[in-house]
Protein backbone atom coordinates (compact mmCIF):
# COMPACT_ATOMS: atom_id res chain seq x y z
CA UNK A 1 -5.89 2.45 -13.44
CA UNK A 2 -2.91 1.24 -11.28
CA UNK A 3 -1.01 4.61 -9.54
CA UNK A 4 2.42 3.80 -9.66
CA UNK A 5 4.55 5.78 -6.73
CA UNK A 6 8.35 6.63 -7.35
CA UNK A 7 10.78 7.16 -4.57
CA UNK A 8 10.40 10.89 -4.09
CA UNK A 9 13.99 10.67 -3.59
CA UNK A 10 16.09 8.53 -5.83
CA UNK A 11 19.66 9.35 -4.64
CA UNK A 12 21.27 6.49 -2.94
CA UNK A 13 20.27 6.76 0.82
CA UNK A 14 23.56 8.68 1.67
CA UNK A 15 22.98 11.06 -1.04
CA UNK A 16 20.88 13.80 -0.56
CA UNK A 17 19.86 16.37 -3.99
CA UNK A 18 20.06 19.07 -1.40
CA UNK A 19 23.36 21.02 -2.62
CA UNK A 20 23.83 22.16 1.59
CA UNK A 21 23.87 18.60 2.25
CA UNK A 22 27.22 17.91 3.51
CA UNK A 23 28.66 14.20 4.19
CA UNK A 24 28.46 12.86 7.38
CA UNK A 25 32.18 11.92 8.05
CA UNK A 26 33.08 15.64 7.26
CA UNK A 27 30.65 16.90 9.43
CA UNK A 28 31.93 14.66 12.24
CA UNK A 29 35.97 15.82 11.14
CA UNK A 30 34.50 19.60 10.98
CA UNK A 31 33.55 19.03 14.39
CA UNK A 32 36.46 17.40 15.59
CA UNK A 33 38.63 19.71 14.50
CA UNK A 34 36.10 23.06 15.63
CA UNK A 35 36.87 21.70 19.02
CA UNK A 36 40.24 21.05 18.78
CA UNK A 37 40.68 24.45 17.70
CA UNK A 38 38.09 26.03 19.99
CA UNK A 39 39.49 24.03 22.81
CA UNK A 40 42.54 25.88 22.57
CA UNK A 41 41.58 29.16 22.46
CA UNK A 42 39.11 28.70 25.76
CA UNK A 43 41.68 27.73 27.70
CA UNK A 44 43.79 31.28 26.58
CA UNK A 45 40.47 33.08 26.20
CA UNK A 46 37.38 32.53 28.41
CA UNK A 47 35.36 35.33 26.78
CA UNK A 48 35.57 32.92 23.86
CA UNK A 49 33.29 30.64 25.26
CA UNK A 50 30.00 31.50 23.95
CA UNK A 51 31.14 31.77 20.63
CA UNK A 52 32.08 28.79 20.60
CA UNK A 53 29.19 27.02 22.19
CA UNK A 54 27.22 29.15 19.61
CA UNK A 55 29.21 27.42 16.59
CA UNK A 56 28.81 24.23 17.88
CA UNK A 57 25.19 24.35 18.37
CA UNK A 58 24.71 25.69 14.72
CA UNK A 59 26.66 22.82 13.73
CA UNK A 60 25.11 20.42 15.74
CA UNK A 61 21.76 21.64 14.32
CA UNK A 62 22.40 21.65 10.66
CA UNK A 63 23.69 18.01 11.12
CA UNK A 64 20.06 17.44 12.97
CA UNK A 65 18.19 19.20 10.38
CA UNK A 66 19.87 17.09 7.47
CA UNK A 67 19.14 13.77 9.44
CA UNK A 68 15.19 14.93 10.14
CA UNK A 69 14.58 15.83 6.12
CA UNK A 70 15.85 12.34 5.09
CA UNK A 71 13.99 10.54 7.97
CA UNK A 72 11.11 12.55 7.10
CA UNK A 73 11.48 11.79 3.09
CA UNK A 74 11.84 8.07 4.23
CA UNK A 75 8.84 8.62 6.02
CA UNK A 76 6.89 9.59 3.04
CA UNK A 77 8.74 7.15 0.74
CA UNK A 78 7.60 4.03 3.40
CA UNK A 79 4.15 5.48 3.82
CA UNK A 80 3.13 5.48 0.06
CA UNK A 81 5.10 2.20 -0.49
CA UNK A 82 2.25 0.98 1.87
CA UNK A 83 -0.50 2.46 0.67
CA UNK A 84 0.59 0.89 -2.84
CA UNK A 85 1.50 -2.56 -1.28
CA UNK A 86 -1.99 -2.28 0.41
CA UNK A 87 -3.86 -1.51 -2.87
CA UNK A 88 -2.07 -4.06 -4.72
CA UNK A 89 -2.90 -6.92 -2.11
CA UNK A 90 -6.50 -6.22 -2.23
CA UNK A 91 -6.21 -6.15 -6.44
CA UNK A 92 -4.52 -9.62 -5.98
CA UNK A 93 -6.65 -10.97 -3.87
CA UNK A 94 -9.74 -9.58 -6.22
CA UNK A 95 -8.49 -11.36 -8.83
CA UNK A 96 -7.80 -14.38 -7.33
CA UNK A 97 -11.00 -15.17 -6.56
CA UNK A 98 -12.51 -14.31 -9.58
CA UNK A 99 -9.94 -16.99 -11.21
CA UNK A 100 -11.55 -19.75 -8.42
CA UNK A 101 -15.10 -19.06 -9.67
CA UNK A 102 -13.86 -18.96 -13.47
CA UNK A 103 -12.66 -22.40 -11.88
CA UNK A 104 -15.75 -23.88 -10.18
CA UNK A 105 -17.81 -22.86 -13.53
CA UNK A 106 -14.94 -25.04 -15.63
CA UNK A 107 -15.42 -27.85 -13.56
CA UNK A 108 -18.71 -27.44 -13.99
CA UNK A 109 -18.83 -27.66 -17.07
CA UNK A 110 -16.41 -30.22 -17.31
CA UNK A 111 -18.40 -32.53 -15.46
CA UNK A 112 -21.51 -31.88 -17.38
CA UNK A 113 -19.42 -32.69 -20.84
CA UNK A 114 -18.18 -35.87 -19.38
CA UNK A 115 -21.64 -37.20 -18.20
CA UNK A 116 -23.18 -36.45 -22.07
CA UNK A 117 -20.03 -37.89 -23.29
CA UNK A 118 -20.77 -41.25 -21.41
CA UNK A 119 -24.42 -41.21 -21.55
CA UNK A 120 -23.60 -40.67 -25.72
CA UNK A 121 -21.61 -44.00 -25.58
CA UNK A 122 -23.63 -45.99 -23.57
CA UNK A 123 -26.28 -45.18 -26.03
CA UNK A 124 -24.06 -45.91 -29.09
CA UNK A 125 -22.78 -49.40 -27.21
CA UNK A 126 -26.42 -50.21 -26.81
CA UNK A 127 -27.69 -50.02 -30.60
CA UNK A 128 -24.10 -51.71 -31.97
CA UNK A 129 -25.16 -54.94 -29.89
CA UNK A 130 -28.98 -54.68 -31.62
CA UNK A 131 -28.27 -57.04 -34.15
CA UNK A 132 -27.50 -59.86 -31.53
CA UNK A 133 -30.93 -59.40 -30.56
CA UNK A 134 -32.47 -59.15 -34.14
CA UNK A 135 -33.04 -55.67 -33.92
CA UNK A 136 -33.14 -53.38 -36.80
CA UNK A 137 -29.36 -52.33 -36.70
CA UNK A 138 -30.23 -48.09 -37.19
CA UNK A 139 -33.25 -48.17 -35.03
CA UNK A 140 -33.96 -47.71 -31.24
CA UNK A 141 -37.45 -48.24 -30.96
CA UNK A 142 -38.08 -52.29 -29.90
CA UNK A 143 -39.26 -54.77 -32.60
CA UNK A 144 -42.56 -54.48 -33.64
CA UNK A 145 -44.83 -57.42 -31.84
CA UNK A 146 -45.97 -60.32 -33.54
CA UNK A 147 -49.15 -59.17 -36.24
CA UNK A 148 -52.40 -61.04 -35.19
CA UNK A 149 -52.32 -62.72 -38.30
CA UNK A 150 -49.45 -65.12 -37.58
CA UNK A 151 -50.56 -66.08 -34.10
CA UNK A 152 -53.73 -67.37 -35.16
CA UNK A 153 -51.58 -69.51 -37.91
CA UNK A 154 -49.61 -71.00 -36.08
């Protein structure tokens, strides 16, 4: 029937279920203070340089790799909300217009109801005002015609 997609994550955007995850404001103080504390021993210690370019890269990645695997869940999440929103338009729109042909059919019909209805009381209008004319009240057929007999009477 109708495929029903859930959010394939359903943490609050800032949560992640990903137990390495860490927050981004201590990532950014982590970093802050790496390069406080770095800063201070480059200026003592220049063969400490690489090391510390090295731990600020691998910091600087794992923040980057946390970023791409939400973008790329949001990715996911947006693409099948589309696919569903698509499926469900064309479902809507389906039965939409079979509801304006079930329409057009009732009015249809309608109309045809209403025409017997007044063609029924014109009829029924026409044989209550028989007896004005003489007519036999129950019967629709016209009054028989004068019998030879009486003509040649008279």
């Amino acid at each position: 029937m109708q495929k029903m997609y859930s959010r394939t994550n359903p943490a609050p955007f800032g949560a992640s279920e990903n137990s390495n995850v860490i927050p981004a404001p201590q990532i950014e103080e982590a970093l802050r203070e790496s390069v406080r504390q770095n800063a201070c021993h480059i200026r003592h210690e220049p063969e400490n340089n690489s090391q510390f370019v090295s731990d600020v890269n691998s910091l600087v990645q794992r923040v980057a790799g946390v970023s791409l695997d939400q973008l790329d869940d949001a990715i996911v999440d947006l693409r099948q909300l589309r696919d569903f929103l698509h499926s469900e338009g064309e479902r809507i729109q389906s039965e939409i217009s079979g509801y304006l042909q079930l329409n057009h059919i009732a009015i249809g019909s309608t109309k045809s109801i209403v025409d017997n209805i007044v063609q029924w009381k014109k009829a029924a209008h026409s044989t209550a005002r028989a007896p004005e004319r003489g007519d036999f009240v129950g019967s629709a057929l016209p009054p028989p015609p004068p019998s030879p007999t009486t003509t040649k009477d008279a």
